[in-house]
PDB file of N, CA and C in Angstrom:
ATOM      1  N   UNK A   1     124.974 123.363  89.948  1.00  0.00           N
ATOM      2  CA  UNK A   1     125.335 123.929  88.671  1.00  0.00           C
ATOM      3  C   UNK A   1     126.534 124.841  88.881  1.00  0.00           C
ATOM      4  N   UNK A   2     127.450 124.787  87.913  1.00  0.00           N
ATOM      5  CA  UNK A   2     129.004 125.489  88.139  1.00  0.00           C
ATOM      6  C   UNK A   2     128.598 126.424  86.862  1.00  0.00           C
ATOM      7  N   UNK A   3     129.209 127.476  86.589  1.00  0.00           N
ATOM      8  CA  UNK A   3     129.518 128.241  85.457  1.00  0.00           C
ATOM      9  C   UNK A   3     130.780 128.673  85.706  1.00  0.00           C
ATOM     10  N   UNK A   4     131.156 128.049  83.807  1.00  0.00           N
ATOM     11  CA  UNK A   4     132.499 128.222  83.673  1.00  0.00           C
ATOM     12  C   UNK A   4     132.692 129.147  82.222  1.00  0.00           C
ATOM     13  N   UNK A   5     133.813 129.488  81.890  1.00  0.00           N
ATOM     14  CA  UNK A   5     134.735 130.231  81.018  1.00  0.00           C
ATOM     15  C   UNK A   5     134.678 129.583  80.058  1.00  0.00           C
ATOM     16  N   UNK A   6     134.234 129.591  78.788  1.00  0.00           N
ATOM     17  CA  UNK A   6     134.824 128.867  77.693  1.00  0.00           C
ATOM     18  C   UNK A   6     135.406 129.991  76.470  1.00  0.00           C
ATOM     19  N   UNK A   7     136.565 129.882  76.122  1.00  0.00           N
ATOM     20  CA  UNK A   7     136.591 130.487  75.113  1.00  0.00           C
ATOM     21  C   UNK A   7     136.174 130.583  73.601  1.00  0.00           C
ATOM     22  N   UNK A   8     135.488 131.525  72.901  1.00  0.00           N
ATOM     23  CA  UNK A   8     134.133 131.135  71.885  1.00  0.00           C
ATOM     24  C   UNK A   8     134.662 130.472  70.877  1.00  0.00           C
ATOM     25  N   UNK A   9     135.633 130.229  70.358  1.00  0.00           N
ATOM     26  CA  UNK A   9     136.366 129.466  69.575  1.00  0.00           C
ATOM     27  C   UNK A   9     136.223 127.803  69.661  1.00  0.00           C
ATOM     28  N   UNK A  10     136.796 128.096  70.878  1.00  0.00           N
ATOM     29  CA  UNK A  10     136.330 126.226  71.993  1.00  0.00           C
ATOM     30  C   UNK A  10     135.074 125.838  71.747  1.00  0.00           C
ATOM     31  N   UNK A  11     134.097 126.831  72.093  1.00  0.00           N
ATOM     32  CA  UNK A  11     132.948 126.450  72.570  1.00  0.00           C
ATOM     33  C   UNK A  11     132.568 126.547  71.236  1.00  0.00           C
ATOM     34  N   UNK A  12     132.521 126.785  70.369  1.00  0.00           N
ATOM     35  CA  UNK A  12     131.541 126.804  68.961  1.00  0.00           C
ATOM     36  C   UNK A  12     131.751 125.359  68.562  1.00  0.00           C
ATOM     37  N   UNK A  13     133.513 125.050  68.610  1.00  0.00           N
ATOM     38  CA  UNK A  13     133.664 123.383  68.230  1.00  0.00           C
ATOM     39  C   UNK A  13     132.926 122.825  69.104  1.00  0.00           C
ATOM     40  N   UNK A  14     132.570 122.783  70.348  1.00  0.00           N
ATOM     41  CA  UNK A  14     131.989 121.904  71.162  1.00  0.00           C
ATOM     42  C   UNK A  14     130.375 121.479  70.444  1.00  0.00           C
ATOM     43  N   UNK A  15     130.461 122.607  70.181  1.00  0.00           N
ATOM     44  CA  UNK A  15     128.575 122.735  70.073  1.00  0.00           C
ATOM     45  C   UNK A  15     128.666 121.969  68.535  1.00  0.00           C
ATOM     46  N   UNK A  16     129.367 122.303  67.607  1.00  0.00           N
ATOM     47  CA  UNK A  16     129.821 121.831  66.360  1.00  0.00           C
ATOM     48  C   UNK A  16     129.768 119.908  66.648  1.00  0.00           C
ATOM     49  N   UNK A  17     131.005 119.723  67.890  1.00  0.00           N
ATOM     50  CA  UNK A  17     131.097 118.493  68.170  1.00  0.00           C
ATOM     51  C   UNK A  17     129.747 117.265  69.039  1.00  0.00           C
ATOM     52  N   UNK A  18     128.776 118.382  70.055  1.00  0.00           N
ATOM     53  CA  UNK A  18     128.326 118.043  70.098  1.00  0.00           C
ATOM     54  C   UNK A  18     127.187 117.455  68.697  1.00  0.00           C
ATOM     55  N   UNK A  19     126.566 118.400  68.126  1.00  0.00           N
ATOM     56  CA  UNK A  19     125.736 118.130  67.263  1.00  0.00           C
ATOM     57  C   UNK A  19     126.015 116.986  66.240  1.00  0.00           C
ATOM     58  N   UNK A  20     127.035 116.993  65.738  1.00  0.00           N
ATOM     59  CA  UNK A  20     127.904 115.317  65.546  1.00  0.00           C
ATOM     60  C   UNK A  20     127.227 114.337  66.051  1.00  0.00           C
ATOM     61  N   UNK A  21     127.720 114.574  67.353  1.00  0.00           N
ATOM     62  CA  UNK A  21     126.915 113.094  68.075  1.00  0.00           C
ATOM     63  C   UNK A  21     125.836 113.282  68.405  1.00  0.00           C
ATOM     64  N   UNK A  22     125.327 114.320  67.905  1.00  0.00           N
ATOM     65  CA  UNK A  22     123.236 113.936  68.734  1.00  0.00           C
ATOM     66  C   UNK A  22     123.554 113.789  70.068  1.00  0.00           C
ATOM     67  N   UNK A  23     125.023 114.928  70.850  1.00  0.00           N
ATOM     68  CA  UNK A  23     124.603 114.707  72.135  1.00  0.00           C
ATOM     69  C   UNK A  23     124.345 116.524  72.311  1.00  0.00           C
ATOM     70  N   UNK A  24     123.931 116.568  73.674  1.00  0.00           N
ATOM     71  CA  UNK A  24     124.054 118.010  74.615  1.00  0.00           C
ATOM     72  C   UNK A  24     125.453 118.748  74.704  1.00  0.00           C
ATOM     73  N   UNK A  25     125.841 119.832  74.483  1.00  0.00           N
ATOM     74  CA  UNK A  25     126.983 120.314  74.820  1.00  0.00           C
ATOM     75  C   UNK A  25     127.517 119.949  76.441  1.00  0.00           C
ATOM     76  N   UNK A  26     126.260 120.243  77.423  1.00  0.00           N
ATOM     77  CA  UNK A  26     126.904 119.539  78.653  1.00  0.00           C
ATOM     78  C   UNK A  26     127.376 118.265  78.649  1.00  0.00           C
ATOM     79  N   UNK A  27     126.754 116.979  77.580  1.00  0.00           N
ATOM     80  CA  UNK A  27     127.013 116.073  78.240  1.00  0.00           C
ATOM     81  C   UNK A  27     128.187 115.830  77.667  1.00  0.00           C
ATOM     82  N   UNK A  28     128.600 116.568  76.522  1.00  0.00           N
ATOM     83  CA  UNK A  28     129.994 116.371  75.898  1.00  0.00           C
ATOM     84  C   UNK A  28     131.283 117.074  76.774  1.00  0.00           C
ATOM     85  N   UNK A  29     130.803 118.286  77.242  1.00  0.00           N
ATOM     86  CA  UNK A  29     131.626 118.678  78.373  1.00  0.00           C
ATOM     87  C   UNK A  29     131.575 117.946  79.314  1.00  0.00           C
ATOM     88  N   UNK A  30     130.850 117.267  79.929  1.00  0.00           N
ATOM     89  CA  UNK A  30     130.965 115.940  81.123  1.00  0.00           C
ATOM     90  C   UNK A  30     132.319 115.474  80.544  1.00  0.00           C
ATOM     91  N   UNK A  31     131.945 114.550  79.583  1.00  0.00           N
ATOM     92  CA  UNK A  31     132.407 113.430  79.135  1.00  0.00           C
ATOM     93  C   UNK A  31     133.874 113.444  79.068  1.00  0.00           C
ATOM     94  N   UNK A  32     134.317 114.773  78.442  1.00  0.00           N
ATOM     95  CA  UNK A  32     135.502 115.345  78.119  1.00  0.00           C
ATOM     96  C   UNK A  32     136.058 115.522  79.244  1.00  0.00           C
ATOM     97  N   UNK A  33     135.683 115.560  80.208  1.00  0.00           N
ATOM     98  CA  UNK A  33     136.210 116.111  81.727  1.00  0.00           C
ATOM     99  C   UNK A  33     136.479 114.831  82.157  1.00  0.00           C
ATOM    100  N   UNK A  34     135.245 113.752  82.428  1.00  0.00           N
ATOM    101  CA  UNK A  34     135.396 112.281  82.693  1.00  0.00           C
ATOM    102  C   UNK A  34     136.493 111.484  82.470  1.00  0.00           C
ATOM    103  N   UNK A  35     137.000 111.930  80.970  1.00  0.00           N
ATOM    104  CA  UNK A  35     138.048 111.148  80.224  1.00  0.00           C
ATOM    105  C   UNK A  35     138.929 112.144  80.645  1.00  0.00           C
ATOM    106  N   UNK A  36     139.131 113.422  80.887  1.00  0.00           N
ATOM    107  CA  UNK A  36     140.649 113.985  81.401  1.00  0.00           C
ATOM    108  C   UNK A  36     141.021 113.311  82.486  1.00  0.00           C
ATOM    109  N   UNK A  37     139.879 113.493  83.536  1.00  0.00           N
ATOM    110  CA  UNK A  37     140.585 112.769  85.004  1.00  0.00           C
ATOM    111  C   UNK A  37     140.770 111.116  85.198  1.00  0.00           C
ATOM    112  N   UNK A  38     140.362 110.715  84.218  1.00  0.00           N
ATOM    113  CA  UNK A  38     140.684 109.128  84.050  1.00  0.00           C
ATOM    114  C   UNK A  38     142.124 108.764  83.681  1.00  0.00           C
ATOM    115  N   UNK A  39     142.156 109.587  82.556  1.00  0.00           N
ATOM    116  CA  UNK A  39     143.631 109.478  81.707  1.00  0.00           C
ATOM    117  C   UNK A  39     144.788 110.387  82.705  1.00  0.00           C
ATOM    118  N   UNK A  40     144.517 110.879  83.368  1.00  0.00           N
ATOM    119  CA  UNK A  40     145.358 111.907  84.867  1.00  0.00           C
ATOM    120  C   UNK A  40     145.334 110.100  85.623  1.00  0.00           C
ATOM    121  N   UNK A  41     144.887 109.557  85.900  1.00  0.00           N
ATOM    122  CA  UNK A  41     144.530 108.715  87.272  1.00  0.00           C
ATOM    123  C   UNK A  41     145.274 107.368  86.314  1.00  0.00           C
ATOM    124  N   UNK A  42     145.036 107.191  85.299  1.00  0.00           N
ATOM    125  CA  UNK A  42     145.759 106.215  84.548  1.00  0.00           C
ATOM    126  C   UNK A  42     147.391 106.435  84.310  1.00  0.00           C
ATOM    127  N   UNK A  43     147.893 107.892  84.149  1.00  0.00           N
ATOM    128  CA  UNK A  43     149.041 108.378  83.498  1.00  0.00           C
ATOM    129  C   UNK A  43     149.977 108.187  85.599  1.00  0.00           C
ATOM    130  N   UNK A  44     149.344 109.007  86.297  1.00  0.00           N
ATOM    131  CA  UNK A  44     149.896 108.433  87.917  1.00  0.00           C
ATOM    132  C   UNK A  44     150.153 107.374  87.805  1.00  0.00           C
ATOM    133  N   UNK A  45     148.971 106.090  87.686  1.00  0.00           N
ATOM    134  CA  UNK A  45     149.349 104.973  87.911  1.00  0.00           C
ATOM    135  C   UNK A  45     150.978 104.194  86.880  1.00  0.00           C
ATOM    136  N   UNK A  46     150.707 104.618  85.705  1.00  0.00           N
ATOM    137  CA  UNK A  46     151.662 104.100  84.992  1.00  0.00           C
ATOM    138  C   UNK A  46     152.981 104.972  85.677  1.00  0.00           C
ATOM    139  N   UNK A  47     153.662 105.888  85.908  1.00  0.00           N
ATOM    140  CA  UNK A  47     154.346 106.476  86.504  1.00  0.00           C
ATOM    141  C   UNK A  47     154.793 105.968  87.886  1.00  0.00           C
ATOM    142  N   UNK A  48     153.992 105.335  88.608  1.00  0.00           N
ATOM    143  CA  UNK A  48     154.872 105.056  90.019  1.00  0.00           C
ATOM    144  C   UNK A  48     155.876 103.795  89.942  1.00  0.00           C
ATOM    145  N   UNK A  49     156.750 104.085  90.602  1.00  0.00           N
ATOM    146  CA  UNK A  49     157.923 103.472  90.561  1.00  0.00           C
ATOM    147  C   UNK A  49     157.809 101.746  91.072  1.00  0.00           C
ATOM    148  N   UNK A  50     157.799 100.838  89.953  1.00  0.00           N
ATOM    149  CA  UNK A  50     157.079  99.167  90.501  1.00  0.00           C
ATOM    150  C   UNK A  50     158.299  98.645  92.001  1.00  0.00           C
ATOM    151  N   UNK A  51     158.914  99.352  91.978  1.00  0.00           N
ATOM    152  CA  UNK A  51     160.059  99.059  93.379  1.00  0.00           C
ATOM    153  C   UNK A  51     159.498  99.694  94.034  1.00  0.00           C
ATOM    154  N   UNK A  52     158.623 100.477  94.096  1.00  0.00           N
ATOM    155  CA  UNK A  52     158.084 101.405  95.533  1.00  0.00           C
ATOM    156  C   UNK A  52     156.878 100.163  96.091  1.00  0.00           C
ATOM    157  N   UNK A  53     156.782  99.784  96.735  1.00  0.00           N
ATOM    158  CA  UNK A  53     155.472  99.553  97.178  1.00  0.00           C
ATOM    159  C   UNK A  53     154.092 100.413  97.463  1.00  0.00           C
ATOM    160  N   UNK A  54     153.276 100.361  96.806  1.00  0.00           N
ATOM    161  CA  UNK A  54     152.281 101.056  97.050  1.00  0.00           C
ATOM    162  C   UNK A  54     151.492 101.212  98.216  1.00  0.00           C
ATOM    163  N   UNK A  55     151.104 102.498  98.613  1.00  0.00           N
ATOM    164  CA  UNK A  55     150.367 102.811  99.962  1.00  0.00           C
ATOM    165  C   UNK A  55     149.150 102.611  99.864  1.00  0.00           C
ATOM    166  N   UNK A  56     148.754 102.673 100.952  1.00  0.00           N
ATOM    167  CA  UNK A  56     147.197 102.348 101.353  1.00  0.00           C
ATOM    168  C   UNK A  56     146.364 103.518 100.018  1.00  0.00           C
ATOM    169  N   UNK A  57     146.774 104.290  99.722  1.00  0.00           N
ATOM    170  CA  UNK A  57     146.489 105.590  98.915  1.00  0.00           C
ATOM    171  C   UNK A  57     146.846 104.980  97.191  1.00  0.00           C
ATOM    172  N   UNK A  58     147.151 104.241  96.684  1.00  0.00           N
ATOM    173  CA  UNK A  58     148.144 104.307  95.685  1.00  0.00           C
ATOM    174  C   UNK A  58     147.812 105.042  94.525  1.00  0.00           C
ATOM    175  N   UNK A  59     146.822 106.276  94.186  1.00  0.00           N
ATOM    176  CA  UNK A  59     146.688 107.040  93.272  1.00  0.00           C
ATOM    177  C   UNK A  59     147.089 108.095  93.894  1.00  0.00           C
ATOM    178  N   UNK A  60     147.451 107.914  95.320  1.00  0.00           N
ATOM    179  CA  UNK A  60     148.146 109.862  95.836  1.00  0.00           C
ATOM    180  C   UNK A  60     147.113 110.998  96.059  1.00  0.00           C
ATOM    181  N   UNK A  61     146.847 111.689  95.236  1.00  0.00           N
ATOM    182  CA  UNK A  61     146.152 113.038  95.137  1.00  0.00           C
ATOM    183  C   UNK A  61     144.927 112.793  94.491  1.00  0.00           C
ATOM    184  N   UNK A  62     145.340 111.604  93.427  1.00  0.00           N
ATOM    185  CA  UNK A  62     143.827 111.561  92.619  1.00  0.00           C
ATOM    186  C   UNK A  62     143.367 110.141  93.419  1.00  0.00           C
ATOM    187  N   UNK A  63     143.245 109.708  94.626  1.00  0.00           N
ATOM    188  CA  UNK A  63     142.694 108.485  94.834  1.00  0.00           C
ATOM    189  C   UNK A  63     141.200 109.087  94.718  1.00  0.00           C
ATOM    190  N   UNK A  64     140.929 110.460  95.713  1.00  0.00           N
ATOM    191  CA  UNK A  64     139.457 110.503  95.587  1.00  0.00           C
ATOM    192  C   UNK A  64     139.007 110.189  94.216  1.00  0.00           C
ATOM    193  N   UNK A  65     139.625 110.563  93.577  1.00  0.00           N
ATOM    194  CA  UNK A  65     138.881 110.657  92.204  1.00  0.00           C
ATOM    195  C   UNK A  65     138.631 109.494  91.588  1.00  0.00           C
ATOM    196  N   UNK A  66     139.317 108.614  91.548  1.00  0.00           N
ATOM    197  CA  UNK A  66     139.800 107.058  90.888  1.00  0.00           C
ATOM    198  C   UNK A  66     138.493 106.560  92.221  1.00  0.00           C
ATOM    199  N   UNK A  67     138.382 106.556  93.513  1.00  0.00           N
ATOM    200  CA  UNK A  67     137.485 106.212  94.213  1.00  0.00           C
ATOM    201  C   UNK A  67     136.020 106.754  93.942  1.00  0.00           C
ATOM    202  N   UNK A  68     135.892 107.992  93.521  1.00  0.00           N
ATOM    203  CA  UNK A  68     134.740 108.349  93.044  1.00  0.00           C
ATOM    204  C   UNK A  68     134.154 107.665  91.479  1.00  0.00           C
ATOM    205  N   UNK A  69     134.885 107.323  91.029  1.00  0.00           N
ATOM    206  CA  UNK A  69     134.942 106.505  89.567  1.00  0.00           C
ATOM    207  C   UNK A  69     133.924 105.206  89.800  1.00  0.00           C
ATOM    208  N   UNK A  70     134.873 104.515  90.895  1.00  0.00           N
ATOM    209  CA  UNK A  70     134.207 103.400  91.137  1.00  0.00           C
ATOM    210  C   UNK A  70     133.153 103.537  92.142  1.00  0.00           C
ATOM    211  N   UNK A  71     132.609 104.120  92.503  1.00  0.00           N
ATOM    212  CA  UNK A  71     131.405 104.367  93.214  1.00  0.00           C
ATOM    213  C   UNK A  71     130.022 104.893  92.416  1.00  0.00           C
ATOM    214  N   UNK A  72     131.031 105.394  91.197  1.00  0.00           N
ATOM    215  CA  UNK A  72     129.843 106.189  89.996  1.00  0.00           C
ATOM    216  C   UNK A  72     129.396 104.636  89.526  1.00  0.00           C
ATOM    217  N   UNK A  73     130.073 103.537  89.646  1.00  0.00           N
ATOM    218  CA  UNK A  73     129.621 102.024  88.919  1.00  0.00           C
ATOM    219  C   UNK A  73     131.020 102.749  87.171  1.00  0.00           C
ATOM    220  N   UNK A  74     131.148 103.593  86.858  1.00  0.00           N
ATOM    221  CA  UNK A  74     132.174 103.585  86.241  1.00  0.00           C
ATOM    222  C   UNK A  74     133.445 102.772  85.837  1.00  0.00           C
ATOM    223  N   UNK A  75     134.012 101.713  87.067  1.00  0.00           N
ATOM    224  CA  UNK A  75     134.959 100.649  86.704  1.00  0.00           C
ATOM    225  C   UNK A  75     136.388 101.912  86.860  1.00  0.00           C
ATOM    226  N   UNK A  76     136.980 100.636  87.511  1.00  0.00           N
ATOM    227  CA  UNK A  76     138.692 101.018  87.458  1.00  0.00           C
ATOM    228  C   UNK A  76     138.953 101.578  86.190  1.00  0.00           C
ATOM    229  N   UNK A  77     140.113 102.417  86.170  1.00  0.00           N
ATOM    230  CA  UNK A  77     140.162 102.494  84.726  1.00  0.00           C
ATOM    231  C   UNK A  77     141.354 101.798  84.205  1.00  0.00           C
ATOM    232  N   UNK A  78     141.156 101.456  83.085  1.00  0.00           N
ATOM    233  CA  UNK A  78     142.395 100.603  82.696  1.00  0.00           C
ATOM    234  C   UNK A  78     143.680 100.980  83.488  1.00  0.00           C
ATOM    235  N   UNK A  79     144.690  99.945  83.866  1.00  0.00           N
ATOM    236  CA  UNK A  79     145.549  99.731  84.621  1.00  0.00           C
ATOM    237  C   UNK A  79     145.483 100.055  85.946  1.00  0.00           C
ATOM    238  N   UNK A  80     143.774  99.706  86.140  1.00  0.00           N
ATOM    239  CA  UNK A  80     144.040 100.030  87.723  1.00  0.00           C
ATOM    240  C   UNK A  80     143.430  98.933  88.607  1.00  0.00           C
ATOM    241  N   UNK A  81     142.995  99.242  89.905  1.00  0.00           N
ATOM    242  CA  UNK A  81     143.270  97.749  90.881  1.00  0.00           C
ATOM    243  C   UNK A  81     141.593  97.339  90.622  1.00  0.00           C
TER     244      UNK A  81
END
C-alpha cells in the first residue's frame, strides 16, 4: 500500500467519477495510472525515429513497464511488438 497526495478538488471528482461507474476510487485511480503509462509507452513508440533500428530495449526507459504490461496478461499496447 502507497499513500499519496491528492488534491481535494481532484479527489472529490474522482470519487464523483468513481461513483459514475459503480467503481472504487482505487480502482479508478489504478486505471487512470494504467492508461497514463500505456499512452507514455505508446507516445515513445510512435516517436522513435523508423531509420533508427531498434535495440534489444526498444521502449528505452519504459521497456520495464511495456514488459510488465505483458506479463500482467494486459497485451502490447496498441502500436507495439
Amino acid at each position: 500500500m502507497t499513500t499519496i497526495e491528492i488534491p481535494r478538488d481532484l479527489l472529490a471528482a474522482v470519487h464523483r467519477a468513481a461513483a459514475a461507474d459503480g467503481t472504487s476510487v482505487p480502482s479508478m485511480v489504478e486505471q487512470a495510472l494504467r492508461t497514463l503509462i500505456r499512452d507514455r509507452v505508446i507516445q515513445q513508440e510512435a516517436a522513435r525515429d523508423p531509420l533508427d533500428p531498434p535495440t534489444t530495449r526498444s521502449f528505452g526507459r519504459m521497456q520495464d513497464v511495456y514488459d510488465s504490461y505483458l506479463m500482467e496478461g494486459l497485451g502490447a499496447p496498441r502500436g507495439g511488438h
